[in-house]
Protein backbone atom coordinates (compact mmCIF):
# COMPACT_ATOMS: atom_id res chain seq x y z
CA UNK A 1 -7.40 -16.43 28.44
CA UNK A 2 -8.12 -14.10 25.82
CA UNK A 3 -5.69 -13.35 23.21
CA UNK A 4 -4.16 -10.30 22.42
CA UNK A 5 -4.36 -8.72 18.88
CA UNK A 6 -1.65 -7.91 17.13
CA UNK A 7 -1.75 -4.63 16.12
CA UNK A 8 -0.42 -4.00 11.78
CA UNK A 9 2.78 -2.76 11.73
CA UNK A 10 2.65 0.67 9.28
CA UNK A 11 4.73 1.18 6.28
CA UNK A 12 8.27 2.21 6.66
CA UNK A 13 7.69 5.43 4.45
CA UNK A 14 4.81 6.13 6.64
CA UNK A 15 6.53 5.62 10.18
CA UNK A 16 9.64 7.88 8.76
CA UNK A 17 7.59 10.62 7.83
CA UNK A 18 5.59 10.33 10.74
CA UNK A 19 8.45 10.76 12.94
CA UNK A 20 9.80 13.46 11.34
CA UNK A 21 6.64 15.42 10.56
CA UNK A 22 5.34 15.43 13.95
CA UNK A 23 8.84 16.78 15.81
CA UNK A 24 8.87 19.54 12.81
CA UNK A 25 5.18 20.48 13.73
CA UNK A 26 6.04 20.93 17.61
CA UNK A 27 9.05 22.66 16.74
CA UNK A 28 6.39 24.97 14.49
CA UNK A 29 3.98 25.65 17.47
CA UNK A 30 7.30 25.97 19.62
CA UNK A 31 8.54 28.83 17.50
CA UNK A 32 5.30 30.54 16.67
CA UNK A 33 4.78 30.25 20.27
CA UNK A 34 7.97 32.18 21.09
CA UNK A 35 8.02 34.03 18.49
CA UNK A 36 4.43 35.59 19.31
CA UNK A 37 5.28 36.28 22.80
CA UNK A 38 8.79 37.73 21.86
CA UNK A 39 7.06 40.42 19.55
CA UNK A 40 4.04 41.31 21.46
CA UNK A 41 6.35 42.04 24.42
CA UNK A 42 8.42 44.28 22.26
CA UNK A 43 5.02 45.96 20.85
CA UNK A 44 3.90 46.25 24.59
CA UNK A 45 7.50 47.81 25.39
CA UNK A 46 6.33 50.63 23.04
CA UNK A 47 3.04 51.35 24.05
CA UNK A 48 3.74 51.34 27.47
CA UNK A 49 6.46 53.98 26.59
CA UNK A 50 4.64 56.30 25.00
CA UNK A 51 1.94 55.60 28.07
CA UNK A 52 4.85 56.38 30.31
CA UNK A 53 6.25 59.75 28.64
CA UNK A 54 2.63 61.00 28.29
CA UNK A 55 2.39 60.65 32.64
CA UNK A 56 5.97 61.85 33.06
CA UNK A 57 5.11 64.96 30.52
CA UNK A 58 1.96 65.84 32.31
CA UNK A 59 4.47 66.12 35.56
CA UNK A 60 6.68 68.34 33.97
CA UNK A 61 3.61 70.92 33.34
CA UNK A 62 2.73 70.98 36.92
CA UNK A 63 3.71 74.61 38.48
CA UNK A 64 2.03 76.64 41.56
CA UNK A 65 -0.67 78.91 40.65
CA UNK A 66 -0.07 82.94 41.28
CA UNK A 67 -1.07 82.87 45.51
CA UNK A 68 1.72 79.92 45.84
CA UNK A 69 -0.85 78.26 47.47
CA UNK A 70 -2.80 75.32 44.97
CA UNK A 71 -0.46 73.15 42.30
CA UNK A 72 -2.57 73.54 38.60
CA UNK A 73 -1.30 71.93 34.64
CA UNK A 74 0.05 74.27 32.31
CA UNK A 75 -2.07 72.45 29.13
CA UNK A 76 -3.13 74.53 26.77
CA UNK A 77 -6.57 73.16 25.35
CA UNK A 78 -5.23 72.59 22.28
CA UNK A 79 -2.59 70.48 23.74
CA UNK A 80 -5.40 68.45 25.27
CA UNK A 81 -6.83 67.76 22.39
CA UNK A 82 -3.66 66.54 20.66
CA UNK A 83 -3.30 64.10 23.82
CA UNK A 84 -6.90 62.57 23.92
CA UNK A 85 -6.83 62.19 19.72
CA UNK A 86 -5.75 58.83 19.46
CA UNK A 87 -8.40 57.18 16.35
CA UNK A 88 -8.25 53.46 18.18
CA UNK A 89 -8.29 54.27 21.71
CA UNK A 90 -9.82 56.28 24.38
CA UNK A 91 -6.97 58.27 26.35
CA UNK A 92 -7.58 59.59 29.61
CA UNK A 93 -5.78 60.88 32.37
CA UNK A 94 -5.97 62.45 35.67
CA UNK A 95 -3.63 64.49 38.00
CA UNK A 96 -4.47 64.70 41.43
CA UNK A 97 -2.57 66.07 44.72
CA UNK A 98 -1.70 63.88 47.32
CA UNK A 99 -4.33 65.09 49.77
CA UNK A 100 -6.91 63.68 46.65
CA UNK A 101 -7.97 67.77 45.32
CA UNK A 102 -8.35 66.93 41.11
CA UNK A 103 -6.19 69.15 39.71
CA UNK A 104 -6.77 68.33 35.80
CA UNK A 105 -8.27 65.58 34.19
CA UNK A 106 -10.73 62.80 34.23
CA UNK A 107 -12.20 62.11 37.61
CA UNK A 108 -13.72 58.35 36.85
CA UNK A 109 -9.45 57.45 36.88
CA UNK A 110 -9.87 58.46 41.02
CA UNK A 111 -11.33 54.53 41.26
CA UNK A 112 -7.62 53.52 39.92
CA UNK A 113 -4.79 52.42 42.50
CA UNK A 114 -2.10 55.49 42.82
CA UNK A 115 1.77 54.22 42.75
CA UNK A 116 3.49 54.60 46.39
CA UNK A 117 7.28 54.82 45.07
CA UNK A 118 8.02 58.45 43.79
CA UNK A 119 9.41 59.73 40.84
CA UNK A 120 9.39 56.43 38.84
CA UNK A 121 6.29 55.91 36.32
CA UNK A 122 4.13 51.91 37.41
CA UNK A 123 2.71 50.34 34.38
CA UNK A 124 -0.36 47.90 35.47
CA UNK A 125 -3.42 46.56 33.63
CA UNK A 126 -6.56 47.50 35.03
CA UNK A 127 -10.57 48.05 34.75
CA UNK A 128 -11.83 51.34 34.34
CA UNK A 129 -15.63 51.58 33.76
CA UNK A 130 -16.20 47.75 33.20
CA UNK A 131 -13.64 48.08 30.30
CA UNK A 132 -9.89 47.05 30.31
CA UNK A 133 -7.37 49.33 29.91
CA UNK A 134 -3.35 50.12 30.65
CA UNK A 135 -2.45 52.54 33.15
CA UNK A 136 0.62 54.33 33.94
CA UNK A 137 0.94 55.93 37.22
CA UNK A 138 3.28 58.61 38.13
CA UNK A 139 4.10 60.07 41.64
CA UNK A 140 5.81 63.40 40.92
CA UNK A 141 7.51 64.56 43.73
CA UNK A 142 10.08 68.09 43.06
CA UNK A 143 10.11 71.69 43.65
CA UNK A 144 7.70 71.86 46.16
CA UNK A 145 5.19 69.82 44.42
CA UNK A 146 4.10 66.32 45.20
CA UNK A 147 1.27 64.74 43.07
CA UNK A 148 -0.18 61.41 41.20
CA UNK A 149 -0.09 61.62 37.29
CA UNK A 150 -2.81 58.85 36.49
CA UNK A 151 -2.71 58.00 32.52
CA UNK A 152 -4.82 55.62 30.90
CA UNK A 153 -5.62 54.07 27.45
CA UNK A 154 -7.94 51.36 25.96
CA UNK A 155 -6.47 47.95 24.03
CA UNK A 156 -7.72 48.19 21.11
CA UNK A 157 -4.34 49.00 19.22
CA UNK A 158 -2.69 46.31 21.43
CA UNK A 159 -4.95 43.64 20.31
CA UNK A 160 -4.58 44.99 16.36
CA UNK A 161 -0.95 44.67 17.07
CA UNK A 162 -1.42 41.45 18.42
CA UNK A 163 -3.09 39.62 15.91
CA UNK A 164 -1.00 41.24 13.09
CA UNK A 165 2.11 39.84 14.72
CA UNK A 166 0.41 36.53 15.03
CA UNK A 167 -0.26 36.50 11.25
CA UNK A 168 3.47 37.97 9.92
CA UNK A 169 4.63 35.01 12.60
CA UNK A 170 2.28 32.23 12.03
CA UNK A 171 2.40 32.79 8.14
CA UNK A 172 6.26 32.12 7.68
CA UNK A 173 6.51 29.77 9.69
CA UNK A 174 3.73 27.62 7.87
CA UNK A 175 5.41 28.26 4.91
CA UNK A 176 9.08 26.92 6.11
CA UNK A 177 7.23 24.03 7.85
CA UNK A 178 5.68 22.70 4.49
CA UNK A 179 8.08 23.47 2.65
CA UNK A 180 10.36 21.25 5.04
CA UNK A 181 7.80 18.27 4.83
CA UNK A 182 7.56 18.70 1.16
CA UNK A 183 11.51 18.35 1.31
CA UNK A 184 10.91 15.40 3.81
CA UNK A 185 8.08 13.82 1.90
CA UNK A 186 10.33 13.57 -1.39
CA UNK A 187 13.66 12.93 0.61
CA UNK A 188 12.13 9.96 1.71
CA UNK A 189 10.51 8.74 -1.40
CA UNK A 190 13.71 9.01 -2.92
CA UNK A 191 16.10 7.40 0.07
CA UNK A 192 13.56 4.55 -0.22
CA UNK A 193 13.61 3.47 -3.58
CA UNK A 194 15.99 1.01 -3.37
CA UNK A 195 13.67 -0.81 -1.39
CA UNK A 196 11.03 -0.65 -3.92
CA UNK A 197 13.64 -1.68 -6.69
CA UNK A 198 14.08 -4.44 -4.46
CA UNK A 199 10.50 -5.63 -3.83
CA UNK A 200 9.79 -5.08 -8.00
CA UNK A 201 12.99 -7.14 -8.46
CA UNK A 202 11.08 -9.47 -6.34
CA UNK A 203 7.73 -8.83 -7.27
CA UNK A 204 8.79 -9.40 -11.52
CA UNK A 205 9.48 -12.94 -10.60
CA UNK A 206 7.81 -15.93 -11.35
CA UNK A 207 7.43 -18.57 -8.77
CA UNK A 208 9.37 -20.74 -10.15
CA UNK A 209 12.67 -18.54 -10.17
CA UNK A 210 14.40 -19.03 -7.21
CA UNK A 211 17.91 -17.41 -8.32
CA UNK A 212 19.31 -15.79 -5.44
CA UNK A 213 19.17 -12.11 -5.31
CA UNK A 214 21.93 -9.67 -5.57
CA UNK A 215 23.14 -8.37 -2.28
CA UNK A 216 25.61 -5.74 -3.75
CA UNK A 217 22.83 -4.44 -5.23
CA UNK A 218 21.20 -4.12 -2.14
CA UNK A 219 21.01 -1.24 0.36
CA UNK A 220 22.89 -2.36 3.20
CA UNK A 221 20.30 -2.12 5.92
CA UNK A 222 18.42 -4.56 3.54
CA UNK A 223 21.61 -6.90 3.21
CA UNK A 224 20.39 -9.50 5.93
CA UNK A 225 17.12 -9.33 4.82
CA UNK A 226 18.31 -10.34 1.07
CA UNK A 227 20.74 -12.82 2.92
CA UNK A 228 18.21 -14.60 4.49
CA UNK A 229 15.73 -14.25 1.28
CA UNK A 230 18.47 -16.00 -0.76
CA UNK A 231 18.87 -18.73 2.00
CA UNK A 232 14.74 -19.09 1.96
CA UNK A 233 14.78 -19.72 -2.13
CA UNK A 234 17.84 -21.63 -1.68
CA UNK A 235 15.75 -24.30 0.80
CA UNK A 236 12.65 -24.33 -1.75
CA UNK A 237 14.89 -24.88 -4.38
CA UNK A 238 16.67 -27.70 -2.75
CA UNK A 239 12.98 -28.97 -1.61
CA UNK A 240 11.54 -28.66 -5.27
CA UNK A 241 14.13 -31.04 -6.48
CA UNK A 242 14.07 -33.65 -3.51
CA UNK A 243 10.73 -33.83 -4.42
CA UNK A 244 11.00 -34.46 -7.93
CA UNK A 245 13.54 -36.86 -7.41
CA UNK A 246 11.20 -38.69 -4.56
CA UNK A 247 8.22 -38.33 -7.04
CA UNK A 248 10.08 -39.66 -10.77
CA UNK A 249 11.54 -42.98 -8.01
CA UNK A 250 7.89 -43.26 -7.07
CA UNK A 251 6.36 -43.09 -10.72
CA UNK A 252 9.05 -45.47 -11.53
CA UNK A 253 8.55 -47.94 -8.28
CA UNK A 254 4.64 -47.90 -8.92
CA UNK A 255 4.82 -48.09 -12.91
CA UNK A 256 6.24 -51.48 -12.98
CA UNK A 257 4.49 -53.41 -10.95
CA UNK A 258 1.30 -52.64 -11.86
CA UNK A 259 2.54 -53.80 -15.75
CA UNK A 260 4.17 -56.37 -14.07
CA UNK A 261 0.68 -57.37 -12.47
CA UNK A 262 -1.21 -56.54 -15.51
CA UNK A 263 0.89 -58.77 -18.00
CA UNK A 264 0.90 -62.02 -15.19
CA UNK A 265 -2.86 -61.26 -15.12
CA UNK A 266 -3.24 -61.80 -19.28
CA UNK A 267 -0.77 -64.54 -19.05
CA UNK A 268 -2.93 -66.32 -16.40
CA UNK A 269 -6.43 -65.74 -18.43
CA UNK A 270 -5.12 -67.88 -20.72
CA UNK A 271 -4.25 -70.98 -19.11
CA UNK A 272 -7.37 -70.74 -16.62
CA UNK A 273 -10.68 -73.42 -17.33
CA UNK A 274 -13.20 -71.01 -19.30
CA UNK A 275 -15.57 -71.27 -16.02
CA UNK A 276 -12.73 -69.40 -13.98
CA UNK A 277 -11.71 -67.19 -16.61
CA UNK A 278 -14.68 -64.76 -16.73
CA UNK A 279 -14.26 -63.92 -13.24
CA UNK A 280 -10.57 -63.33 -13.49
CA UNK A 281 -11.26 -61.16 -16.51
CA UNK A 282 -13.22 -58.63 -14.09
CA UNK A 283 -10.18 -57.93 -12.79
CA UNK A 284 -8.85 -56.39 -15.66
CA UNK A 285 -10.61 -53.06 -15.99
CA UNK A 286 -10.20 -51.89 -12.08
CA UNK A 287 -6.66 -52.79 -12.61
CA UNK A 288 -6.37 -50.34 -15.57
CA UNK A 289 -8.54 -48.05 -14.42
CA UNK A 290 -5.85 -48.10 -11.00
CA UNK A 291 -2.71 -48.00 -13.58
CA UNK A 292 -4.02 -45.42 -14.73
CA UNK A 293 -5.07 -43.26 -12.16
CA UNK A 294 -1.97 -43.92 -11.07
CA UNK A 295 -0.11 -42.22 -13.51
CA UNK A 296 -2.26 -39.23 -14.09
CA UNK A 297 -2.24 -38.57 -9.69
CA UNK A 298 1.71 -38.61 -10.64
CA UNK A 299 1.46 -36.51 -13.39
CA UNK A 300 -0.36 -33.83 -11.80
CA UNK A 301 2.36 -34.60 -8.50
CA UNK A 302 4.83 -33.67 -11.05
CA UNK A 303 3.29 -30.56 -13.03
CA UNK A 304 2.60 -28.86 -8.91
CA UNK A 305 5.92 -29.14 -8.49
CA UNK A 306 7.66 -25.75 -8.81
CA UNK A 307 11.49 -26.41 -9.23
CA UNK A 308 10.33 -29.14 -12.18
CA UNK A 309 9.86 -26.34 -14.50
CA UNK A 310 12.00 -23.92 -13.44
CA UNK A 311 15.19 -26.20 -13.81
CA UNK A 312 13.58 -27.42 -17.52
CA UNK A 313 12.06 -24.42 -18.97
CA UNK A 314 13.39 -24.70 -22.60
CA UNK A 315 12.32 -23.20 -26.03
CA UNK A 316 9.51 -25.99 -27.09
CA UNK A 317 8.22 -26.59 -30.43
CA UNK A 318 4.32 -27.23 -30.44
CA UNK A 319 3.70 -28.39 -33.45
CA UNK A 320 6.47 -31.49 -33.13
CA UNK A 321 4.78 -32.00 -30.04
CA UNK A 322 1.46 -32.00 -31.37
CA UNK A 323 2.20 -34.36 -33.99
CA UNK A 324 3.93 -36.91 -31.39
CA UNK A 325 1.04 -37.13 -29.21
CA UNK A 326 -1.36 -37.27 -32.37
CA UNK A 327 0.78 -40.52 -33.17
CA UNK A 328 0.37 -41.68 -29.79
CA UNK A 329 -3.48 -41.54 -29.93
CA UNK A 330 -4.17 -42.47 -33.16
CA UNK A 331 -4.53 -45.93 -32.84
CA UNK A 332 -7.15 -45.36 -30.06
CA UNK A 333 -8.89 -42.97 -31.69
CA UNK A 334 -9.30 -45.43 -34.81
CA UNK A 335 -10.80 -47.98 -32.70
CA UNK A 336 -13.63 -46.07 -32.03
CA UNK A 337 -14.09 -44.80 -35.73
CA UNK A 338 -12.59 -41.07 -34.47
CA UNK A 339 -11.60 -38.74 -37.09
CA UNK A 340 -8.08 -37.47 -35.07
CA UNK A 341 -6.86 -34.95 -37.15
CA UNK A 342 -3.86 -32.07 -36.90
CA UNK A 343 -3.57 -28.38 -37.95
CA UNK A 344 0.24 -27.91 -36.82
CA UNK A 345 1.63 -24.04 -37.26
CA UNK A 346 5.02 -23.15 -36.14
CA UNK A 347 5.01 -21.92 -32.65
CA UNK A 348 7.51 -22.16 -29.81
CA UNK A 349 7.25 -21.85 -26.41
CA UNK A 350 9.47 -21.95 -23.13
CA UNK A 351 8.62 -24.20 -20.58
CA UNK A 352 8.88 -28.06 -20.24
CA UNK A 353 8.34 -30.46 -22.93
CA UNK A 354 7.14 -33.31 -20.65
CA UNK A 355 4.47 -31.48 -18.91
CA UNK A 356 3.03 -29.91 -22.22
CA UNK A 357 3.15 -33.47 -23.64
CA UNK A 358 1.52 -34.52 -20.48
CA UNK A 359 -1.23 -31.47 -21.34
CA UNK A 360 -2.04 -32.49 -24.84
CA UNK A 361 -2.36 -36.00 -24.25
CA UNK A 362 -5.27 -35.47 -21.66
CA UNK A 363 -7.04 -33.34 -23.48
CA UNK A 364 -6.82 -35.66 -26.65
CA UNK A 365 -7.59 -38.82 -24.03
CA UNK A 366 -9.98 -36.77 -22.53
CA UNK A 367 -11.77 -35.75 -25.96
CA UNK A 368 -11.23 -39.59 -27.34
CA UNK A 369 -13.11 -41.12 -23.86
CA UNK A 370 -16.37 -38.79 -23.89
CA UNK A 371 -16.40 -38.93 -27.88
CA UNK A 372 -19.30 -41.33 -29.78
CA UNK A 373 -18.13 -43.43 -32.31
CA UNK A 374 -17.56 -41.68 -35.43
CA UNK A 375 -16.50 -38.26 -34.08
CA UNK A 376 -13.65 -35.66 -35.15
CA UNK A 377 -11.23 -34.50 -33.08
CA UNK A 378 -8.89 -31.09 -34.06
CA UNK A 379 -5.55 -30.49 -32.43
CA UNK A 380 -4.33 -27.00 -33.58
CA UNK A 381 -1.38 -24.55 -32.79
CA UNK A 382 0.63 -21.55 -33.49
CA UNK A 383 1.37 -18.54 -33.07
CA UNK A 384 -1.16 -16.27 -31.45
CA UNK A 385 -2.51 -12.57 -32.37
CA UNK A 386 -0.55 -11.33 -29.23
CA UNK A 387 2.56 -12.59 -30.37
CA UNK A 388 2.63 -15.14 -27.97
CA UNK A 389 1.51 -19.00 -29.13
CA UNK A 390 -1.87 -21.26 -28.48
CA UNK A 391 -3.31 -24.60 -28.52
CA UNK A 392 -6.12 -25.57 -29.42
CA UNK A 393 -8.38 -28.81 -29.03
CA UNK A 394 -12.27 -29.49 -30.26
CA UNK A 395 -14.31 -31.96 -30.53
CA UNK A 396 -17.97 -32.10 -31.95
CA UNK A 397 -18.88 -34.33 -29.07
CA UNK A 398 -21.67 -33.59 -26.32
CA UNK A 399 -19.76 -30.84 -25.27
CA UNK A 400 -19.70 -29.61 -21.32
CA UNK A 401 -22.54 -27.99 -19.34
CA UNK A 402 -22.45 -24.26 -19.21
CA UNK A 403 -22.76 -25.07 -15.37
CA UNK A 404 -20.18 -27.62 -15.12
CA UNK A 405 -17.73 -25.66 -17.03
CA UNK A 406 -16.69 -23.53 -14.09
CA UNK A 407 -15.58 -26.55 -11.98
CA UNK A 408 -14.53 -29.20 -14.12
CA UNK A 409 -11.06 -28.15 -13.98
CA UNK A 410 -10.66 -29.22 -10.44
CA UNK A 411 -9.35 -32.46 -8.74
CA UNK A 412 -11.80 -35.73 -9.15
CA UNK A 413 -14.49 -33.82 -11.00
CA UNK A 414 -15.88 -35.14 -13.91
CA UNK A 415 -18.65 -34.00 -16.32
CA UNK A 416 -22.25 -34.44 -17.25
CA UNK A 417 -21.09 -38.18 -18.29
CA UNK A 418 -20.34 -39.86 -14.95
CA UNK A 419 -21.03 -43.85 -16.90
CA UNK A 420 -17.70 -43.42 -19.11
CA UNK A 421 -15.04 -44.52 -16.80
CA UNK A 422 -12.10 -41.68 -15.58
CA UNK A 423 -10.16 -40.43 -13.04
CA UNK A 424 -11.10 -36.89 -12.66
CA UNK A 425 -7.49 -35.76 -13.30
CA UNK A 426 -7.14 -35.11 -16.39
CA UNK A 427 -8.78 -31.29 -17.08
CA UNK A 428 -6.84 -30.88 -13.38
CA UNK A 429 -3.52 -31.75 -14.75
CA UNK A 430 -4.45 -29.46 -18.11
CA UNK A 431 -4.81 -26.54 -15.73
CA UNK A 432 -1.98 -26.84 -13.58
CA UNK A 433 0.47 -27.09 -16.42
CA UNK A 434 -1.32 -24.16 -18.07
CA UNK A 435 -0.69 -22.35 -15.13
CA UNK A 436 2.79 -23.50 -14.48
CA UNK A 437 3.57 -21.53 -18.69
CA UNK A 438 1.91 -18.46 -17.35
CA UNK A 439 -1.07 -19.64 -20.24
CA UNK A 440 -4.73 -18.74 -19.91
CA UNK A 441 -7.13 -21.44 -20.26
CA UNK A 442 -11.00 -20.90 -21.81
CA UNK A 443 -13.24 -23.94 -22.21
CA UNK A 444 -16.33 -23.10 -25.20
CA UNK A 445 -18.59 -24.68 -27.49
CA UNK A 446 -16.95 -26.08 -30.77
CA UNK A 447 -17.48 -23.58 -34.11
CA UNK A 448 -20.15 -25.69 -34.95
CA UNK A 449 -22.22 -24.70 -31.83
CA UNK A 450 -21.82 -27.59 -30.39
CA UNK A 451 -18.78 -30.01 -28.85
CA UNK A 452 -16.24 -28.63 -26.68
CA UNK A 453 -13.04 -26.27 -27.35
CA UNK A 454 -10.08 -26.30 -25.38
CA UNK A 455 -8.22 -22.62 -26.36
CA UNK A 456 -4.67 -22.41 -24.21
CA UNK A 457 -2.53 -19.08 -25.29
CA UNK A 458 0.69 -18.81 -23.93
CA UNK A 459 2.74 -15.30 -23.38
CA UNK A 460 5.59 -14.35 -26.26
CA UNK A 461 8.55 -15.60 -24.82
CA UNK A 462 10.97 -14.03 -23.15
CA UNK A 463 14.39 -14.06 -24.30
């Protein structure tokens, strides 16, 4: 059974002015239409007068010659010459007696149909000579006279006419038309900017703001749709925190048992026979290595978590934090002969203080676990050159491959040292809670050309 494809669903602004345009352009061809015919009939109506008067003025000239005996047209030649000088057509006419003797005029119109009622002038079109042409027929019938007044004359002026009136009538009406859309086009622009206030209302957020939106505000064809927005962000909201609550019971439930199990399993190395012992102290590393994988899976639970940081985004002061986790690692990096050093600067930022403590402390572990003996490690921050804050960490270590750098920020990958034991997580945690502060994260060699630098700037706050 095949499946049918949806078809996209246009724009509202394009839809409205689709339905409107189109009905306004019918209505155009509608009116030039009528229009067109209206005025050519009225142009026709003239020409076909002055056809008539000429046939019924011929009539009036027709008298009996001197024996009483033959009918013959009182038309002077000059008179004949005013009638056939028309500068756009050809005029011709004919006047014949009923028995068919020519009694003036052109004898090619005998071909033409002669009318049948008397006294009353018939206007048809017809084809004289291969060529089209109006005639007016007259039969005269009076004062002892009966005859057929045949008067013809070419289109030409008819068809000038013609297209002149479709010009004057076509050109108006253009002009009202666009000059409606334009008023259409810009009516709807501005009737529909309250929905794009509304989408840039909704657009300008982060995701992690999930105040409701303002239905007075609203338009009210929109109102349901804002309704059921605000009931949407309401749910993830609610969601966000059942999830933070499920995940801080978990960190807590999983924490202390594993220190539980890690301080029975030093407590038992001790009063174990030496030959046991060794074996039991294999135990030890895989059971930190799982504490602390552990952790670090929950801390990076915890930093995806939108409605964390939106219900604890709070003015935080780097350098304090730097300092705390320097103290934190200091002891570690001593052990291994690390130079752990500090450049604080005053800087503030808003977000959450956990999860940026959670940043810096990878990045120091992380530094501290892939460091030789004998190393430096910098922590730096303040304020930035755009106003905003950064972070920086370096190390003159090994540094990261160029190639690796690209990927080492995601989930369970590790760099060109695979022997030094880790999680994977770390660099993965640094990036999500970079990304949950809106901060832009660049991994380079050290100023020394070698080593790695961690550079995090964060956006000026917004007050």
């Amino acid at each position: 059974m095949m499946l049918r494809r949806r078809r996209e669903v246009r724009p509202l602004r394009a839809r409205l002015l689709a339905f409107i345009s189109w009905p306004l352009l019918i209505l155009l061809a509608l009116s030039v239409f009528a229009e067109y015919r209206s005025a050519i009939h009225i142009a026709s109506q003239a020409y076909d007068n002055a056809l008539s008067s000429t046939a019924i003025a011929l009539a009036t000239r027709l008298e009996r010659d001197d024996d009483d005996v033959d009918m013959e047209v009182d038309l002077p030649p000059a008179a004949d010459e005013i009638l056939r000088a028309d500068p756009y057509d050809q005029v011709r006419y004919l006047v014949v007696s009923t028995q068919g003797k020519v009694i003036a005029g052109d004898t090619p119109l005998l071909a033409l149909p002669r009318p049948v009622p008397s006294n009353r002038v018939q206007l048809e079109d017809a084809v004289l000579e291969g060529q089209p042409v109006r005639t007016a027929a007259y039969h005269y019938v009076g004062k002892g006279m009966d005859a057929y007044v045949l008067v013809t004359e070419t289109l030409n002026k008819r068809r000038t006419a013609a297209g002149q009136i479709l010009f004057a009538t076509i050109g108006p009406n253009v002009l009202i038309i666009a000059a409606a859309l334009l008023l259409v086009y810009f009516g709807v622009r501005v009737a529909l900017r309250p929905l794009d206030d509304l989408s840039d209302q909704i657009a300008g957020r982060s995701g992690l703001d999930f105040r409701p939106l303002v239905e007075s505000e609203a338009p009210g064809e929109t109102r349901a749709l804002v309704r059921s927005i605000n009931r949407l962000m309401s749910d993830l909201d609610e969601a966000g925190h059942a999830q933070q609550a499920f995940l801080s019971n978990a960190a807590h439930q999983l924490r202390t048992p594993l220190a539980g199990l890690q301080t029975q399993l030093e407590l038992t190395l001790g009063e174990l026979p030496p030959d046991a012992r060794s074996r039991v102290s294999r135990l030890q590393e895989p059971l930190g290595r799982l504490a602390h994988l552990t952790q670090q899976m929950l801390a990076l639970a915890r930093s995806s978590s939108d409605a964390v940081l939106a219900g604890e985004r709070r003015p935080v002061q780097l350098h304090g934090l730097a300092a705390a986790v320097v103290d934190d690692f200091l002891d570690a990096a001593v052990a291994k002969d690390i130079d752990l050093g500090l450049e604080p600067g005053e800087a503030t930022v808003q977000g959450s203080a956990w999860m940026l403590r959670e940043m810096l402390a990878n990045l120091v572990e992380n530094a501290i676990r892939y460091l030789p003996r004998g190393g430096r490690i910098t922590l730096r921050c303040g304020p930035s050159p755009a106003g905003g804050a950064c972070i920086e960490v370096e190390d003159d270590g090994p540094g990261i491959p160029e190639a690796a750098r690209a990927s080492i920020f995601e989930r369970f990958r590790r760099g060109g040292d695979t022997t030094t034991p880790g999680s994977g997580l770390g660099l993965a945690i640094v990036r999500e809670v970079a990304d949950r502060h809106g901060a832009t994260l660049t991994l380079s060699e050290g100023a020394s050309g070698h080593g790695a630098l961690f550079h995090l700037e964060f956006p000026a706050s917004q007050d």
